[in-house]
Each structure stands twice: as structure tokens, then as C-alpha cells.
N, C-alpha and C. Protein backbone atom coordinates (compact mmCIF):
# COMPACT_ATOMS: atom_id res chain seq x y z
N UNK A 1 -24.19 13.92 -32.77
CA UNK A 1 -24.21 14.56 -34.06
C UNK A 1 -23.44 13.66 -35.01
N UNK A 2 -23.98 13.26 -36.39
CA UNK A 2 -23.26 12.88 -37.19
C UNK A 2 -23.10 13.12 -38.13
N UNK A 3 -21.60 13.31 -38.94
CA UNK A 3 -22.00 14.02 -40.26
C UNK A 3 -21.22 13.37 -41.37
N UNK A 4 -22.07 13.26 -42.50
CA UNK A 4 -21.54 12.42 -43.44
C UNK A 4 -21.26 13.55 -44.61
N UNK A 5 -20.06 13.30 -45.59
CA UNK A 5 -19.85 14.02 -46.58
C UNK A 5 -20.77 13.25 -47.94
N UNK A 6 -21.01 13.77 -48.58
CA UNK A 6 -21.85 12.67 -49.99
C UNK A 6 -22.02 14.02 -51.10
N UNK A 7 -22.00 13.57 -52.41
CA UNK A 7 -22.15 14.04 -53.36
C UNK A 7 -23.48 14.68 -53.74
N UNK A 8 -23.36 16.15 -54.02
CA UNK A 8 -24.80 16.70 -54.65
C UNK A 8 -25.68 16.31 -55.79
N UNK A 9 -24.95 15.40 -56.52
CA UNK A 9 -26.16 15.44 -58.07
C UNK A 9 -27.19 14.99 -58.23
N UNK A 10 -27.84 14.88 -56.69
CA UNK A 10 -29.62 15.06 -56.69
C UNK A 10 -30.04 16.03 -56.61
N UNK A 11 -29.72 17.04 -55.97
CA UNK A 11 -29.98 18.19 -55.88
C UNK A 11 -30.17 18.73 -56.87
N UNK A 12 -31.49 19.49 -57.06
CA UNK A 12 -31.53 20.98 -58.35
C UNK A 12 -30.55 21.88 -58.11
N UNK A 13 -29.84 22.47 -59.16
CA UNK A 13 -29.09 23.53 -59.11
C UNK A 13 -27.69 23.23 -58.89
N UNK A 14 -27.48 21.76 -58.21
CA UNK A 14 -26.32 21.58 -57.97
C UNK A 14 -25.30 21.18 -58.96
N UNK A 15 -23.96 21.53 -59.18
CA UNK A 15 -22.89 20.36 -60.52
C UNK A 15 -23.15 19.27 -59.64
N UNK A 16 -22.55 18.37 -60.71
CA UNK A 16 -22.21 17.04 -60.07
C UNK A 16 -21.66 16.94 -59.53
N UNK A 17 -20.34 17.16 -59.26
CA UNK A 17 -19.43 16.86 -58.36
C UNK A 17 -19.44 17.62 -57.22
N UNK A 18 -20.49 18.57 -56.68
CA UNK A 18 -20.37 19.20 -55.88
C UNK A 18 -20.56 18.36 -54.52
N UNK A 19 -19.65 18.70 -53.30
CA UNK A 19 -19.59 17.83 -52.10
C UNK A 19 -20.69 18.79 -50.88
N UNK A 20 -21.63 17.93 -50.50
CA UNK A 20 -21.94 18.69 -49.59
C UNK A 20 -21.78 18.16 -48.12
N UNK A 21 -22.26 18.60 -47.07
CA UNK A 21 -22.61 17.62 -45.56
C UNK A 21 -23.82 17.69 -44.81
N UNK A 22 -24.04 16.24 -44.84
CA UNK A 22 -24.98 15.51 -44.09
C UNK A 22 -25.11 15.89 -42.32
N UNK A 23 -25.71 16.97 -41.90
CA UNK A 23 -25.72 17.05 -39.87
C UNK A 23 -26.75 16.43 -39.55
N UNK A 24 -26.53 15.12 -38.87
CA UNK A 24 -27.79 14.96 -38.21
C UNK A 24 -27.70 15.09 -36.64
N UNK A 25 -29.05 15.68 -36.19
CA UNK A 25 -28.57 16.07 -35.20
C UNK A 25 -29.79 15.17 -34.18
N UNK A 26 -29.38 14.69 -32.93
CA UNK A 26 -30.27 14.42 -31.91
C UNK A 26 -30.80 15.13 -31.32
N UNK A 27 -32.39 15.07 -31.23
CA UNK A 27 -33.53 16.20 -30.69
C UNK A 27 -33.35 15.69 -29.01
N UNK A 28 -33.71 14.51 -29.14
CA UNK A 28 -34.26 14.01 -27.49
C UNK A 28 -33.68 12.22 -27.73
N UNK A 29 -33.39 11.93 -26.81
CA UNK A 29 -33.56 10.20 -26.63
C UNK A 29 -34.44 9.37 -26.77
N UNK A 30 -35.30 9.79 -27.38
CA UNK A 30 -36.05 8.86 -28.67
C UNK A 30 -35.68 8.75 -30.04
N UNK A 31 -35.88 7.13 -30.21
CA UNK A 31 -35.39 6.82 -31.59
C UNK A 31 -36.06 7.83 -32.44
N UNK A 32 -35.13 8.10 -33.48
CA UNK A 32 -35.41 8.78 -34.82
C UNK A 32 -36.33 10.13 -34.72
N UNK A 33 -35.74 10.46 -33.42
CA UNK A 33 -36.14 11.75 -33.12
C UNK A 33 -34.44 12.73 -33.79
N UNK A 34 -34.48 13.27 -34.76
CA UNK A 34 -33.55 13.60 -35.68
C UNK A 34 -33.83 14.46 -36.61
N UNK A 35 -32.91 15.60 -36.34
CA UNK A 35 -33.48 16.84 -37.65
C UNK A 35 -31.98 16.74 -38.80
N UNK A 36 -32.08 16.44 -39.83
CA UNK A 36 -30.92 16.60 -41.06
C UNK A 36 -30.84 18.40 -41.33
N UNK A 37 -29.39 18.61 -41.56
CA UNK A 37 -29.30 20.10 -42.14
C UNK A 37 -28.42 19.78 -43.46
N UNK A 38 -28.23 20.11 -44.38
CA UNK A 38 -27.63 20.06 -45.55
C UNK A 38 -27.05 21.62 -45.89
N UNK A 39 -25.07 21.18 -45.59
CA UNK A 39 -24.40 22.30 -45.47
C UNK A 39 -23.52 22.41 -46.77
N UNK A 40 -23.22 23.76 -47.10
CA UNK A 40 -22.12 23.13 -48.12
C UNK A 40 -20.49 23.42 -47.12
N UNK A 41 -19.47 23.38 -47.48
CA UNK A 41 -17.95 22.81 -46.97
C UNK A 41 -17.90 24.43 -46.37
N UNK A 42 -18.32 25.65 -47.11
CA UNK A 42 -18.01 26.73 -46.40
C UNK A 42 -18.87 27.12 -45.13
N UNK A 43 -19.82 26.15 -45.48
CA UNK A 43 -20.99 26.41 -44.24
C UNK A 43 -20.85 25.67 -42.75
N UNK A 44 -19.96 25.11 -42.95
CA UNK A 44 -19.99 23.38 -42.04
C UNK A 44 -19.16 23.79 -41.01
N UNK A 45 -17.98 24.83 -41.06
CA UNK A 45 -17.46 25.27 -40.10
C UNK A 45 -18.15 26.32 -38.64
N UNK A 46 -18.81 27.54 -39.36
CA UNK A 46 -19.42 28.31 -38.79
C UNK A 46 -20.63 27.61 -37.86
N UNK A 47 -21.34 26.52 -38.50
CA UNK A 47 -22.44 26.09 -38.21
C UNK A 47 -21.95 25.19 -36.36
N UNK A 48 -21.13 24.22 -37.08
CA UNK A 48 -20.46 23.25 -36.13
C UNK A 48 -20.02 24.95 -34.73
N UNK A 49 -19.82 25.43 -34.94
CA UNK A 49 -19.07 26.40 -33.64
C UNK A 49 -20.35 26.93 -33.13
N UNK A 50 -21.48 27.08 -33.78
CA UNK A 50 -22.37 28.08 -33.13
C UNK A 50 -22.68 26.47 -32.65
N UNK A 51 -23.17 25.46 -32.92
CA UNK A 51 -24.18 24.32 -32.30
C UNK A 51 -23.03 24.38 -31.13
N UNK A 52 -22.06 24.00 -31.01
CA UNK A 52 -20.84 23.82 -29.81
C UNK A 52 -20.70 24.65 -28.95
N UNK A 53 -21.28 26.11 -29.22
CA UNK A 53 -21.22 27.40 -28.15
C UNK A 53 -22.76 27.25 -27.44
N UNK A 54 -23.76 26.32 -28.13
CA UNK A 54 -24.77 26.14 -27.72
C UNK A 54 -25.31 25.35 -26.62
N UNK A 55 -24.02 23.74 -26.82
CA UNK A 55 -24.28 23.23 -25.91
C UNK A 55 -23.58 23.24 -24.40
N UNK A 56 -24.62 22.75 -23.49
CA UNK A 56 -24.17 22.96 -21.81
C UNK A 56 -22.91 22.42 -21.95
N UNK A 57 -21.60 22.95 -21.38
CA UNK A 57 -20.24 22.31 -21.26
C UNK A 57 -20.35 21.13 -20.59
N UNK A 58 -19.69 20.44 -20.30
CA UNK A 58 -19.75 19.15 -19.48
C UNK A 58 -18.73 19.26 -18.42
N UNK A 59 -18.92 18.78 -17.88
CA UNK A 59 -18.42 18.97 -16.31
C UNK A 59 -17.24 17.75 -15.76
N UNK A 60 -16.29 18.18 -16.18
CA UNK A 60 -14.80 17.22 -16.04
C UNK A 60 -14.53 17.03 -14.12
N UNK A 61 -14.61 15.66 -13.67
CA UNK A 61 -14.06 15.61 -12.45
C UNK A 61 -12.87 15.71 -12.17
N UNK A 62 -12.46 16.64 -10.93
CA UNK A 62 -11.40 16.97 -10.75
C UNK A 62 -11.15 16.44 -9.32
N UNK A 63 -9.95 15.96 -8.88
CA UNK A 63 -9.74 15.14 -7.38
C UNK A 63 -9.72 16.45 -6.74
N UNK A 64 -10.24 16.46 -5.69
CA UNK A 64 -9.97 17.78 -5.33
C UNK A 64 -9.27 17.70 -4.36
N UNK A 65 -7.72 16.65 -4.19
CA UNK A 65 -6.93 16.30 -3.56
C UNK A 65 -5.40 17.21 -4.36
N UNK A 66 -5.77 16.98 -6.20
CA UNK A 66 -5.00 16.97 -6.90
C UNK A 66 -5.31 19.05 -6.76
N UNK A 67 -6.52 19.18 -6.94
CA UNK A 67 -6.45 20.41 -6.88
C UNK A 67 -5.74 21.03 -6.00
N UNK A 68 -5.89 20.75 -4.38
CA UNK A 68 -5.38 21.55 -3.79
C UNK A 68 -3.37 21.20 -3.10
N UNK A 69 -3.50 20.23 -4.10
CA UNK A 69 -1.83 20.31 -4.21
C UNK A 69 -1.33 21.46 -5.43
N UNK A 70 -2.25 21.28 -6.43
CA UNK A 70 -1.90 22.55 -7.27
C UNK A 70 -1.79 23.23 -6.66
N UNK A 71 -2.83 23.90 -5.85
CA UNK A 71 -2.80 25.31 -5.12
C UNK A 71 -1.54 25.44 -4.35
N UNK A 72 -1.29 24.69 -3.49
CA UNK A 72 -0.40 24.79 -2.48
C UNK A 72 0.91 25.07 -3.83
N UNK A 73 1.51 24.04 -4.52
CA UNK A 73 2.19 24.64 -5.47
C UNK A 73 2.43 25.57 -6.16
N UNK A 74 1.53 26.30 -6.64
CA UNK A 74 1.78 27.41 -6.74
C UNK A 74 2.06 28.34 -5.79
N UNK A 75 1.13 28.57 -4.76
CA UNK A 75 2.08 29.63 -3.45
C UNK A 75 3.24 29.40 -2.94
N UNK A 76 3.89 27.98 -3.40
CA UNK A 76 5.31 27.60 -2.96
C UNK A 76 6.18 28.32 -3.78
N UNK A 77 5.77 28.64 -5.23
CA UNK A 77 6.71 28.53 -6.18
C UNK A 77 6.66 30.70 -6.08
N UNK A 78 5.67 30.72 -6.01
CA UNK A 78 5.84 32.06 -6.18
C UNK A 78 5.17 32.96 -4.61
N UNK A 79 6.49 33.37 -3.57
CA UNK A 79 6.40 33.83 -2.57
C UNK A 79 5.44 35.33 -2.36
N UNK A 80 5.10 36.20 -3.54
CA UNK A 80 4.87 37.29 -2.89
C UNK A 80 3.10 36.72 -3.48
N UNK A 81 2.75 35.42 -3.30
CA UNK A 81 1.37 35.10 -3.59
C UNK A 81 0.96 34.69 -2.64
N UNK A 82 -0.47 35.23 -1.81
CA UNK A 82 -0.78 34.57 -1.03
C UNK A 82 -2.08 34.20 -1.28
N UNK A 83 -3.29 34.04 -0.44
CA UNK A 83 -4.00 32.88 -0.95
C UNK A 83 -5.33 34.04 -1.39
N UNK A 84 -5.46 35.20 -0.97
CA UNK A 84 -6.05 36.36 -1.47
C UNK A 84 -5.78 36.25 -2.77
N UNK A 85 -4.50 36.80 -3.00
CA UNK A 85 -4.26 36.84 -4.77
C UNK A 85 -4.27 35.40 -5.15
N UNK A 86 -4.36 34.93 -4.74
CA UNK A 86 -4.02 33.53 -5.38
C UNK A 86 -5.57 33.46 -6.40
N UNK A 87 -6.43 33.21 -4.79
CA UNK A 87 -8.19 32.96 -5.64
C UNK A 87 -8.47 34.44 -6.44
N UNK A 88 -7.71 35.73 -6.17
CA UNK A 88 -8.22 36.42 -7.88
C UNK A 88 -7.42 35.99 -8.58
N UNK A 89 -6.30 35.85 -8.79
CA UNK A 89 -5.78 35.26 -9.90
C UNK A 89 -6.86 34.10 -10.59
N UNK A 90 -7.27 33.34 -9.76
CA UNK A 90 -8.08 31.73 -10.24
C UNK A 90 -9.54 32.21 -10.89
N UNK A 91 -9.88 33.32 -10.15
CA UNK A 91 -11.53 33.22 -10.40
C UNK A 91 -12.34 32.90 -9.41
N UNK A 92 -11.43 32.61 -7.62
CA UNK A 92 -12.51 31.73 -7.07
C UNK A 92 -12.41 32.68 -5.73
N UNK A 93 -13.23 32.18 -4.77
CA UNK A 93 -12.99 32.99 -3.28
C UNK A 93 -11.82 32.27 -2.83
N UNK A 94 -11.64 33.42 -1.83
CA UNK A 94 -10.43 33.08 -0.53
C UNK A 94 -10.67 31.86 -0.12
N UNK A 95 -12.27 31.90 0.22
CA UNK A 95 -12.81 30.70 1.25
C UNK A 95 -12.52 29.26 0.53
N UNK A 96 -12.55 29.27 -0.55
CA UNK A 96 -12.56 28.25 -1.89
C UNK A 96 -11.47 27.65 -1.16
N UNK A 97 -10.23 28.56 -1.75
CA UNK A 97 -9.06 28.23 -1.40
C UNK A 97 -8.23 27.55 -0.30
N UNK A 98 -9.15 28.34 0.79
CA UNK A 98 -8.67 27.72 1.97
C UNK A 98 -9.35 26.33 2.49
N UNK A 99 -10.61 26.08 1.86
CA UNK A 99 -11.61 24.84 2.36
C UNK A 99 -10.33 23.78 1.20
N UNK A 100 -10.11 24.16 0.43
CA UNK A 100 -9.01 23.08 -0.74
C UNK A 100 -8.03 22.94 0.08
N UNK A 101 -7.25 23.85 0.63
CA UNK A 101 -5.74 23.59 1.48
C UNK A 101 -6.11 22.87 2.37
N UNK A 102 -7.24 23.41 3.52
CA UNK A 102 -7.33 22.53 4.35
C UNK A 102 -7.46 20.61 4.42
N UNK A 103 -7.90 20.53 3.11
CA UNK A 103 -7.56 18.83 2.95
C UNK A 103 -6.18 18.44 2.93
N UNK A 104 -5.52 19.14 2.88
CA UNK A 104 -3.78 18.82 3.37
C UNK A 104 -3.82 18.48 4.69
N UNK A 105 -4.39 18.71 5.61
CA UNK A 105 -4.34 18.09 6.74
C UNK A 105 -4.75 17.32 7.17
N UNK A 106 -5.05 16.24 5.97
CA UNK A 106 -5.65 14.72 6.25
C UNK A 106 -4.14 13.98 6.30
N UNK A 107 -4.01 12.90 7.46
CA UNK A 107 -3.01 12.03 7.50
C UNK A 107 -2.60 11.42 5.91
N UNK A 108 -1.59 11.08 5.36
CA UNK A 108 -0.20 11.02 4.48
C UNK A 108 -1.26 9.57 3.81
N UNK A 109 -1.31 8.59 4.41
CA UNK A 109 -2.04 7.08 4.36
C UNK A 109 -3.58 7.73 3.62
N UNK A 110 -4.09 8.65 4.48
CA UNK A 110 -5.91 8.98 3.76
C UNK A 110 -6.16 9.64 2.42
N UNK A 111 -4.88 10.57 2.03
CA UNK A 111 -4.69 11.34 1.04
C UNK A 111 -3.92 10.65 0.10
N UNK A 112 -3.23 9.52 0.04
CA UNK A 112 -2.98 8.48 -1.33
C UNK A 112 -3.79 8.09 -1.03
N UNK A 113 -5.02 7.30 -0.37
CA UNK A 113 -5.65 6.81 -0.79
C UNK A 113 -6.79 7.69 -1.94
N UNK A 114 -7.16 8.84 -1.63
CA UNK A 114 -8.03 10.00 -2.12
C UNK A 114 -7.66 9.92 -3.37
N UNK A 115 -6.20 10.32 -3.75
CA UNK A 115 -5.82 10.42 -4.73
C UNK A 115 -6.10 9.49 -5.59
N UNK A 116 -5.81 8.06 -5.10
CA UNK A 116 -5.99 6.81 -5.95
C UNK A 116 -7.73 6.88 -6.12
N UNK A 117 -8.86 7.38 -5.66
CA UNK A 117 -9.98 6.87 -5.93
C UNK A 117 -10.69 8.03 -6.59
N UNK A 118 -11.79 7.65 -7.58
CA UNK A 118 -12.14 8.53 -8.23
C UNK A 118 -13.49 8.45 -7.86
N UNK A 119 -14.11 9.85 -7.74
CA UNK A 119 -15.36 10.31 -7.33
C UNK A 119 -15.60 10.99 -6.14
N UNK A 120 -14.68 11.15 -5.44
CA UNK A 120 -15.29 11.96 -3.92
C UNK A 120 -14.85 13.14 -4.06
N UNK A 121 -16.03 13.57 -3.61
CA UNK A 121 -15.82 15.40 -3.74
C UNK A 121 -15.55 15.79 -2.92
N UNK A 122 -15.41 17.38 -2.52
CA UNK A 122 -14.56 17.96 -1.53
C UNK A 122 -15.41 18.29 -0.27
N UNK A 123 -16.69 18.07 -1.12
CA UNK A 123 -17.89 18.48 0.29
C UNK A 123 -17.56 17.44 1.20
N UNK A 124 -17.81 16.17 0.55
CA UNK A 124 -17.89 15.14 1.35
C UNK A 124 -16.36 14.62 2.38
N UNK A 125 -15.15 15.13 2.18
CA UNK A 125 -14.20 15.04 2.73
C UNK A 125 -13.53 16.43 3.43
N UNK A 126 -14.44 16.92 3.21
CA UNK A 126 -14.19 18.62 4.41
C UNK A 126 -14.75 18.29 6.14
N UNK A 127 -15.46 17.41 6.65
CA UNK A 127 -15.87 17.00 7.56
C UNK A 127 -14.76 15.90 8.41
N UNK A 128 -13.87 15.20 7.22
CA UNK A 128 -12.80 14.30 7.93
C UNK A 128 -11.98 15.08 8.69
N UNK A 129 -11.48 16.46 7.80
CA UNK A 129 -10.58 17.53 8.57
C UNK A 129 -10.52 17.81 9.75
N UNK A 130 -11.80 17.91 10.47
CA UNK A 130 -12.00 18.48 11.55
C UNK A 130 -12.10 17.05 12.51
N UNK A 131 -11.78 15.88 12.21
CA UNK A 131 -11.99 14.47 13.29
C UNK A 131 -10.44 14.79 14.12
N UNK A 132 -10.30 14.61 15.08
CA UNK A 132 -8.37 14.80 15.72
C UNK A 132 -8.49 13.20 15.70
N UNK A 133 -9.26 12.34 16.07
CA UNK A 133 -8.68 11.05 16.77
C UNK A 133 -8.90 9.97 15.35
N UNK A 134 -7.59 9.36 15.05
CA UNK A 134 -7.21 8.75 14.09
C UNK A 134 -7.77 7.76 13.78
N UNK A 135 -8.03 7.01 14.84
CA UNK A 135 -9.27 5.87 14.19
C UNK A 135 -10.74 5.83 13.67
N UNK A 136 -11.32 7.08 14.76
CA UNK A 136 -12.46 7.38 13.56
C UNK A 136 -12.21 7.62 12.97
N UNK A 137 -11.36 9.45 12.23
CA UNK A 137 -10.72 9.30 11.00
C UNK A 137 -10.93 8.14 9.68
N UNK A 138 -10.30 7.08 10.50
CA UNK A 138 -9.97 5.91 9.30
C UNK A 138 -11.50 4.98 9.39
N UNK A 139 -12.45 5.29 10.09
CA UNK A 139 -13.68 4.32 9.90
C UNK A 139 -14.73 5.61 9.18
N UNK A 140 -14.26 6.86 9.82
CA UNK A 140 -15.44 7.98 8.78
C UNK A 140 -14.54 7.60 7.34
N UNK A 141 -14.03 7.42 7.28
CA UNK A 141 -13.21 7.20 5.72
C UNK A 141 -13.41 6.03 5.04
N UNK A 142 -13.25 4.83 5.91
CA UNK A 142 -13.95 4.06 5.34
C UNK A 142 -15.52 3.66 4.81
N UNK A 143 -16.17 4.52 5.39
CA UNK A 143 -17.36 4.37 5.22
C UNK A 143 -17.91 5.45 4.16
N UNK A 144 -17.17 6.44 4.01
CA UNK A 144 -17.15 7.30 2.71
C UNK A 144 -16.80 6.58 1.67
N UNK A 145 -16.01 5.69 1.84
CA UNK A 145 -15.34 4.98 0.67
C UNK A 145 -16.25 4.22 -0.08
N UNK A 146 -17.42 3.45 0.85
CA UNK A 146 -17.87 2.22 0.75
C UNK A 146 -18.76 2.83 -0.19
N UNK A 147 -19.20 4.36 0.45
CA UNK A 147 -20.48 5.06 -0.12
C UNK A 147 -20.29 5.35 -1.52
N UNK A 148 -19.15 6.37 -2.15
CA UNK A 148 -18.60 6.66 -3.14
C UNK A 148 -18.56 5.45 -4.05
N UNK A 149 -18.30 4.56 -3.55
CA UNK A 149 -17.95 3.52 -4.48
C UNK A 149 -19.38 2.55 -5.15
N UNK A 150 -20.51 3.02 -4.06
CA UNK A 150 -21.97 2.68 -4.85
C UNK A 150 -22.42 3.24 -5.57
């Protein structure tokens, strides 16, 4: 979306000095596929909030290493919370909660590394949990790594 401020005195009806704004808005990813709206200054607010309630939110990555140290932090900090209230408090299931904690039980070495890398999701590192013997561990991990990182 882009919007330029510019002066009315082409406009019929308008004073001169009146300021209006320029929305142009993108239809599709084709060039000069573009619809103009012409707002005046009291209009430009209301307009901008309804187009913004319109569009799909975007979807922020979250480590979901970092998440479930949040979690655990909070049930540290406040004792009569357990992981029931915890996910109503959040919005999410029990199960949520507990598939997040359970990545705490990746070895100290696999979980800085997690932390340091961006893009692996929690699906894909819920399967390390359940390895006991440490060297696969560290070759299923490496090979997640290699993947994530294409």
C-alpha cells in the first residue's frame, strides 16, 4: 500500500489548499494491477484500520525452544500454576504444553544449538525426545539441521 499526501486544486468542489490522500493499493502481483482511493485526512484513519482488520495476519516465527522455556518460567515463578491452568490461562491445550516442555529434555549441547538456529519447528524436533542413545541423538540432529537449513 502506498500513500501519498498532494494537494486538491484539481478537483471540482475542492479549495485550494485542501490536502487530500493518495491509497494505492495492490490487487495481485501483476504489474499495475492497482486500484487508487482518494481520502480526505478525516477519512484516512478509519479506512487504513478496516483494510488492516482485513488482511490475513502474518505469522511471526517463534523458537519453540524459547517458547517452552517461557512456559517452564512461568510455572516456576508462580507455584499454585500447573500446566492445566497454565494452557487456559494461554489459550492452548494441556497437550500443547506438555509436547513444548518435553523439548527440555533434549541434552544442554542440542538445545543451544536450537536456540541459536532459526527455522525448526517443534514437529520436527518432538521425535529427537524420545531417541535415549546420544549419538544418534546427535546424527538425527544433524541431519535435521542440514534439512532446515535448505
Amino acid at each position: 500500500m502506498f500513500l501519498h499526501s498532494c494537494p486538491l486544486e484539481w478537483l471540482p468542489g475542492c479549495k485550494i489548499n485542501t490536502k487530500f490522500f493518495r491509497v494505492e493499493l495492490l490487487i495481485s502481483n501483476v504489474p499495475d494491477h492497482t486500484r487508487t482511493r482518494f481520502l480526505f485526512p478525516e477519512e484516512l484513519g478509519a479506512y487504513l484500520k478496516l483494510k488492516r482488520e482485513s488482511l490475513p495476519k502474518q505469522v511471526r516465527y517463534v523458537n519453540p525452544l524459547r517458547k517452552a522455556l517461557k512456559y517452564q518460567s512461568i510455572l516456576e515463578k508462580e507455584p499454585k500454576l500447573n500446566k492445566s491452568r497454565l494452557a487456559k490461562k494461554l489459550g492452548v491445550s494441556r497437550v500443547r504444553i506438555t509436547q513444548l516442555l518435553g523439548l527440555l529434555r533434549l541434552p544442554p549441547a542440542i538445545r543451544q544449538k536450537i536456540l541459536r538456529t532459526r527455522g525448526i519447528t517443534e514437529h520436527s524436533l518432538r521425535p529427537l525426545v524420545q531417541i535415549q542413545n546420544q549419538d544418534a541423538l546427535e546424527r538425527e540432529f544433524s541431519q535435521l539441521l542440514a534439512w532446515s537449513m535448505s
